[in-house]
Protein backbone atom coordinates (compact mmCIF):
# COMPACT_ATOMS: atom_id res chain seq x y z
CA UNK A 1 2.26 -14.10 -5.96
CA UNK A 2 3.98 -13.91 -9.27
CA UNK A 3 6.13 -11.27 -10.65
CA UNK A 4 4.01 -10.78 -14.22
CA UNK A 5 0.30 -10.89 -15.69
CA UNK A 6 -0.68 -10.67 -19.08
CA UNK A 7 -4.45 -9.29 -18.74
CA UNK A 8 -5.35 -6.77 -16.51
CA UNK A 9 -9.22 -5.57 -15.64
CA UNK A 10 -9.35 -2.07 -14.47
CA UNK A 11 -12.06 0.28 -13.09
CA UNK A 12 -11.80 3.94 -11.56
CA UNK A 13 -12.62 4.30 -7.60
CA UNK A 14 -13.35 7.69 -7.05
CA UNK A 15 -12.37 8.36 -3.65
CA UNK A 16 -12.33 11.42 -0.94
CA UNK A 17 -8.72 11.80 -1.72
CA UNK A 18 -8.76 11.72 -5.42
CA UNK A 19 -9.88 9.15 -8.27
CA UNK A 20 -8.02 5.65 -7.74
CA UNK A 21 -6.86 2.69 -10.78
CA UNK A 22 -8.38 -0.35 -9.48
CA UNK A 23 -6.55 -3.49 -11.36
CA UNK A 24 -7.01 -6.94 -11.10
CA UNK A 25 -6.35 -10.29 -13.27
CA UNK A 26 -7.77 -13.48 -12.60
CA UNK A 27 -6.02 -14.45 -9.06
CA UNK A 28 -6.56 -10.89 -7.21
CA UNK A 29 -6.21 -7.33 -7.29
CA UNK A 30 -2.42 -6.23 -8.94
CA UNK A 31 -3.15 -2.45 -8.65
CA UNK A 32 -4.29 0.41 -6.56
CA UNK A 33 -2.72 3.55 -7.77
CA UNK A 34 -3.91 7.51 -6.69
CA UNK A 35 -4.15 8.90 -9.74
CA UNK A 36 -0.59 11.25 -10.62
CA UNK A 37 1.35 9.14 -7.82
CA UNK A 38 5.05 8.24 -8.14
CA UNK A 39 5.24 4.47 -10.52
CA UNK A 40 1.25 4.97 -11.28
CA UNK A 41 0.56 1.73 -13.31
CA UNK A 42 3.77 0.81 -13.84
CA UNK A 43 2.67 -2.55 -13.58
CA UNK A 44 0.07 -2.94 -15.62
CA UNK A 45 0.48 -4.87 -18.75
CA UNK A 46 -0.24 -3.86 -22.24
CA UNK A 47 -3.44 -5.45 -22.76
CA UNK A 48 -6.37 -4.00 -20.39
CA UNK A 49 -10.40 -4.41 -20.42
CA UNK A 50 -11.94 -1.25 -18.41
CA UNK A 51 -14.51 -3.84 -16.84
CA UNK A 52 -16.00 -4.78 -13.30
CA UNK A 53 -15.12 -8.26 -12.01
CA UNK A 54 -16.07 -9.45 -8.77
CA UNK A 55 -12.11 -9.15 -7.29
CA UNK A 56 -12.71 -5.42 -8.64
CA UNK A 57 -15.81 -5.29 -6.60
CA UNK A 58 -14.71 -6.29 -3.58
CA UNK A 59 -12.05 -3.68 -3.58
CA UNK A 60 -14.11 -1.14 -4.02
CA UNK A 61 -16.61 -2.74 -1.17
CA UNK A 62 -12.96 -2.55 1.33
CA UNK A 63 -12.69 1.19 0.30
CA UNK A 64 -16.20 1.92 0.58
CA UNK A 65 -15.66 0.91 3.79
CA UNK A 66 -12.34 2.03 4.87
CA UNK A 67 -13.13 5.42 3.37
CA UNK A 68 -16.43 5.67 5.79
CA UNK A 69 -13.93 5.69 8.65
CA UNK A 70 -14.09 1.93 9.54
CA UNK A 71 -11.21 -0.82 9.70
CA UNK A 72 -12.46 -3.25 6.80
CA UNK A 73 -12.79 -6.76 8.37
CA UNK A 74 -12.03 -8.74 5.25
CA UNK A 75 -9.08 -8.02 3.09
CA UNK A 76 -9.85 -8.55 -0.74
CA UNK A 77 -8.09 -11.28 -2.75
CA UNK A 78 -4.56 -9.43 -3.56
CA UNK A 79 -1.84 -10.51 -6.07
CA UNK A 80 0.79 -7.97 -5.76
CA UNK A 81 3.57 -8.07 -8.66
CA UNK A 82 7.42 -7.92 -7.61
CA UNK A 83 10.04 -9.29 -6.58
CA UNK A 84 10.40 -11.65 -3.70
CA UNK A 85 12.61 -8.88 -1.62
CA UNK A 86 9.64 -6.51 -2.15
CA UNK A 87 6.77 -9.10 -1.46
CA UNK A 88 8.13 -10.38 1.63
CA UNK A 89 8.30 -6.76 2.95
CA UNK A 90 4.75 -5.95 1.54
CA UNK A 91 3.70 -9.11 3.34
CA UNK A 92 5.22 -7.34 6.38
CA UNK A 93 3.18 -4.39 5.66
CA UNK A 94 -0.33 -6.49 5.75
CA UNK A 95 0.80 -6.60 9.17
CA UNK A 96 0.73 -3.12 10.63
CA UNK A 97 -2.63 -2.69 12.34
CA UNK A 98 -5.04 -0.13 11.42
CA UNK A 99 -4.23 2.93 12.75
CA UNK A 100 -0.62 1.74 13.95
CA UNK A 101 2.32 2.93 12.68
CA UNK A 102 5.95 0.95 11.83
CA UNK A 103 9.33 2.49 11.11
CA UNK A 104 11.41 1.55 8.00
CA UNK A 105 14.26 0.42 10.42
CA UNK A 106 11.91 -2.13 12.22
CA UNK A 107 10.94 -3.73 8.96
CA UNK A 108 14.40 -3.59 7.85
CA UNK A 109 15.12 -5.92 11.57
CA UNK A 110 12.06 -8.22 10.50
CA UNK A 111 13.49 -8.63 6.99
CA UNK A 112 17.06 -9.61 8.72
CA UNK A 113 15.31 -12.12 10.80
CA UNK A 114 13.37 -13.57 8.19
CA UNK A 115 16.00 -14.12 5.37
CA UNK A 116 18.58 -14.66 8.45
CA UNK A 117 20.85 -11.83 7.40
CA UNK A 118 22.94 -9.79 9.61
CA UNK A 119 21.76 -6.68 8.34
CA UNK A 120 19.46 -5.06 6.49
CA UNK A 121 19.13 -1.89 4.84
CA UNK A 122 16.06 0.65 5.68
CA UNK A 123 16.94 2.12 2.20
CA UNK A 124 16.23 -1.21 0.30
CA UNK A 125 13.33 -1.65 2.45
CA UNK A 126 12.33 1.90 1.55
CA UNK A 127 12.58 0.86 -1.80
CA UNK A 128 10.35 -1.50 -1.35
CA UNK A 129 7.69 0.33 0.43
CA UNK A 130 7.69 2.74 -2.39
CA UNK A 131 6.86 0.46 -5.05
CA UNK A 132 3.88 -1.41 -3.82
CA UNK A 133 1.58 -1.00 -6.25
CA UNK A 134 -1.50 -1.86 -4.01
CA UNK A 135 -1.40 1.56 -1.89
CA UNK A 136 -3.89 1.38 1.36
CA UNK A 137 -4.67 -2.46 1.36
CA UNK A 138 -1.12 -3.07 1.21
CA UNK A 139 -0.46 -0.17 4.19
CA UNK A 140 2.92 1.36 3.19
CA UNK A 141 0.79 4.77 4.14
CA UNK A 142 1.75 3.49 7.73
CA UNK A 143 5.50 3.23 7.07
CA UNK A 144 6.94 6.20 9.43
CA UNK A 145 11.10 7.41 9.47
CA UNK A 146 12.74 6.45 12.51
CA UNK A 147 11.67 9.12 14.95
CA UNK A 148 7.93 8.94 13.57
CA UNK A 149 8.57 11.47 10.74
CA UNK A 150 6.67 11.43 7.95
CA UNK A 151 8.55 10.13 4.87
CA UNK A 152 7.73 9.75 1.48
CA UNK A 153 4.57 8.32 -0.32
CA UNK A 154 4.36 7.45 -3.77
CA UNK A 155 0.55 9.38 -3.17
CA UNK A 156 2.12 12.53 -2.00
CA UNK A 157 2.53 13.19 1.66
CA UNK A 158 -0.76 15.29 1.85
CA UNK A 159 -2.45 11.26 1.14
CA UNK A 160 -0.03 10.06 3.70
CA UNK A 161 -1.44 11.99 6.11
CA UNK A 162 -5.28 12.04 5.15
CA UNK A 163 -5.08 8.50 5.62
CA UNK A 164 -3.19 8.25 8.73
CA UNK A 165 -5.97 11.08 10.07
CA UNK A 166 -8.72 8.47 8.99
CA UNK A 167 -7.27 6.05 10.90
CA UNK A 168 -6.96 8.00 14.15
CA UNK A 169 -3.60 6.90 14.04
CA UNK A 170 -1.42 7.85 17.79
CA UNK A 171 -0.16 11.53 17.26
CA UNK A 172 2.15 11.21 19.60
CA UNK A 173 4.41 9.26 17.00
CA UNK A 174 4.75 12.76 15.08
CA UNK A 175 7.11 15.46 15.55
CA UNK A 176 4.91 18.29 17.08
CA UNK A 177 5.95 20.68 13.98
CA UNK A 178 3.55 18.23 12.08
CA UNK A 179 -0.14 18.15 12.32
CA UNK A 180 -2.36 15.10 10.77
């Protein structure tokens, strides 16, 4: 994972949920941005080619699929762009399960453990979260406040939640005023 590219493919996804940038260079997919959404693109470098490459096509192969309402069992070649802070807690975020929720604060613990700090801010690991430019592979959709409220998503919280639905995530993590 490196923090720039200088060449970016890109191709449109149209999904259920709206029409999704798909961007990739040559290592792995850098971008997967709803449409309108908080930071859309705002890694993508000057120089683009609207054009299908096979790291393009298999991203659109793991929506396909996790669109139809099944976990994709492969995870396409990814090659997020930020900081070390933020990729070490987008790492963290490959790990929520499908359908499983996490709460800032217990990403915020994992980050203490891991860079052996003793604390860590849910705000900077909100932060984060918000910037991932690789929305659903990279799950920050499954990023929950700390009584299983639903926060903010750089897709709007109507995505948030359309997702979550999709994945049959546990309702009982939700305050009852909210309905997925």
């Amino acid at each position: 994972m490196t923090d720039i590219y200088q060449k970016a493919y890109t191709s449109i996804y149209p999904s259920r949920l709206g029409d999704i940038l798909l961007a990739a260079d040559e290592i792995g997919l850098t971008g997967l941005w709803f449409f309108g959404q908080s930071y859309f693109a705002d890694t993508l470098p000057a120089e683009q080619v609207a054009q299908e490459t096979p790291i393009l096509a298999q991203a659109r192969e793991w929506l396909d699929e996790y669109f139809s309402g099944k976990e994709p069992d492969f995870t396409p070649k990814l090659h997020p762009i930020g900081s070390p802070f933020r990729q070490e807690v987008w790492r963290i975020l490959l790990q929520i399960p499908y359908g499983q929720t996490m709460t800032y604060g217990e990403i915020a613990s994992q980050m203490e453990k891991l860079q052996n700090r003793p604390h860590m801010s849910a705000q900077a690991v909100g932060g984060a979260v918000g910037h991932n430019g690789i929305s659903i592979i990279i799950p920050c959709h499954r990023v929950v406040g700390t009584k299983g409220n639903l926060t903010g998503y750089a897709g709007g919280l109507d995505k948030k939640m359309a997702l979550l639905e999709l994945e049959h995530a546990n309702r009982k993590t939700y305050p009852e005023n909210l309905s997925l």
